[in-house]
Protein backbone atom coordinates (compact mmCIF):
# COMPACT_ATOMS: atom_id res chain seq x y z
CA UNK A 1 8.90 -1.47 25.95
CA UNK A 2 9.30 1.93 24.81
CA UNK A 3 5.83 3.00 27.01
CA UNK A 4 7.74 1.58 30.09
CA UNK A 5 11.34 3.13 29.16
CA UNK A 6 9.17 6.40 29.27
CA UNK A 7 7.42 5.71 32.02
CA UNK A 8 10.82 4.91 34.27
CA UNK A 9 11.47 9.14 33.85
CA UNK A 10 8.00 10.04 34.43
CA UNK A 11 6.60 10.74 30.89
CA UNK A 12 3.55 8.99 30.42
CA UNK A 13 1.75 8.24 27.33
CA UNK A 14 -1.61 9.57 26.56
CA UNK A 15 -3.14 10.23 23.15
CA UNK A 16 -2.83 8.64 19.57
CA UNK A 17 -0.20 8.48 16.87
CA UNK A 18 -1.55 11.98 14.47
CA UNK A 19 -1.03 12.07 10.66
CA UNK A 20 1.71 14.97 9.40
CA UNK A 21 -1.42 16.34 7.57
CA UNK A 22 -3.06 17.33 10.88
CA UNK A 23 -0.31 19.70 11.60
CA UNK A 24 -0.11 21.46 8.08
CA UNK A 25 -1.89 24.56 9.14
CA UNK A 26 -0.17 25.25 12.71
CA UNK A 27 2.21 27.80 13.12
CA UNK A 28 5.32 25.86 14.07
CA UNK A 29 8.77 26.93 14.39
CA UNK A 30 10.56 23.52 14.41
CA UNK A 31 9.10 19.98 13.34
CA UNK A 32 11.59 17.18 14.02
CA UNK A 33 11.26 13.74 12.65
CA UNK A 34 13.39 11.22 14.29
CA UNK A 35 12.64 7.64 12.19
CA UNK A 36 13.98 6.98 8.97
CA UNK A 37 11.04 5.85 7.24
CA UNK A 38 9.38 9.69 7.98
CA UNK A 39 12.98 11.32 6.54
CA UNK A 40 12.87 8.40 3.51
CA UNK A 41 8.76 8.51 2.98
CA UNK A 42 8.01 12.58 3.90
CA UNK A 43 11.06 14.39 2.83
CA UNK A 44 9.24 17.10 2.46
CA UNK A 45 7.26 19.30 4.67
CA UNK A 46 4.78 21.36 3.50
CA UNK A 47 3.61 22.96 6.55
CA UNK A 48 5.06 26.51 8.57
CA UNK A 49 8.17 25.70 10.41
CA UNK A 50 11.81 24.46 9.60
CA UNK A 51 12.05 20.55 9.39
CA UNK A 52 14.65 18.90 10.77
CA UNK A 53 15.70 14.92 10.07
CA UNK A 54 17.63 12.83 13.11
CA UNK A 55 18.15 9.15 12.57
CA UNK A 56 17.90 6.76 15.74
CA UNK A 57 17.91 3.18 15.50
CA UNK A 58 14.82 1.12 16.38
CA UNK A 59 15.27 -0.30 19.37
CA UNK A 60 12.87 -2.94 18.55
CA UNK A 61 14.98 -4.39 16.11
CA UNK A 62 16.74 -6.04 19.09
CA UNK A 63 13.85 -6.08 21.62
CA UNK A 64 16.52 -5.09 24.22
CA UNK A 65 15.16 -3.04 27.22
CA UNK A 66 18.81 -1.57 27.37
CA UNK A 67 18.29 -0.66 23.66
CA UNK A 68 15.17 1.26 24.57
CA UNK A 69 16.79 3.52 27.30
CA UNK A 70 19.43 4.24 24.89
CA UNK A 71 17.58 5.65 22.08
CA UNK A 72 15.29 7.59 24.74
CA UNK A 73 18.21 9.10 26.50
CA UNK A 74 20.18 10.05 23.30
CA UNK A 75 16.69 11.51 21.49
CA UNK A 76 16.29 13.79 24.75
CA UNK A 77 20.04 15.22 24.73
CA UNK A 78 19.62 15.24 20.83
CA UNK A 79 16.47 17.18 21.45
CA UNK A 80 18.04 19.48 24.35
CA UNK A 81 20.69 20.48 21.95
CA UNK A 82 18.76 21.51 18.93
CA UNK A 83 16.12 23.00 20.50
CA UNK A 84 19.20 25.36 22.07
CA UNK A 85 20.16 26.14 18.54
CA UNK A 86 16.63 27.66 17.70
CA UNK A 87 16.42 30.53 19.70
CA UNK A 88 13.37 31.51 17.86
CA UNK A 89 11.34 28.48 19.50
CA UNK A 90 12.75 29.00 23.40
C-alpha cells in the first residue's frame, strides 16, 4: 500500500532498504528519521550531519489506504518545512 500511495503522486520506488552504517562516511547536512523504532533503537548518529527525529504513525497498523495517504502527505509538508529551516542544505 504504501508503494501505490507513492505511486498515485508519481514517486516510484526503485532500490533497497540501506543500513544507517552505509551512510556514516557521507558528508550530510541533515539525516531525518521518521519511525519510532529508528528514534527508540538509533538515538544516536554517528555520522556528519545534524539528526533530526519525526514520529508518524504506521499506517499499517490499520491497513487503511486512507491511512497511507495521510502519513505520505503529512511526511512531505513535514519534510517541506524543515528542510526550509536548514538553509545550509537548500
Amino acid at each position: 500500500m504504501a508503494l501505490q500511495a507513492l505511486s498515485e503522486i508519481g514517486i516510484t520506488h526503485q532500490g533497497t532498504s540501506k543500513k544507517a552504517d552505509e551512510f556514516r562516511e557521507m558528508d550530510l547536512d541533515l539525516v531525518v528519521t521518521v519511525c519510532d523504532s529508528a528514534a527508540e533503537e538509533c538515538p544516536l548518529w554517528l555520522g556528519k550531519g545534524k539528526r533530526v527525529h519525526h514520529s508518524f504513525p504506521d499506517p499499517a497498523v490499520t491497513g487503511n489506504m486512507d491511512d497511507f495517504r495521510t502519513v505520505r502527505d503529512d511526511i512531505e509538508n513535514v519534510m517541506i518545512q524543515l528542510l526550509q529551516s536548514f538553509p545550509e542544505v537548500q
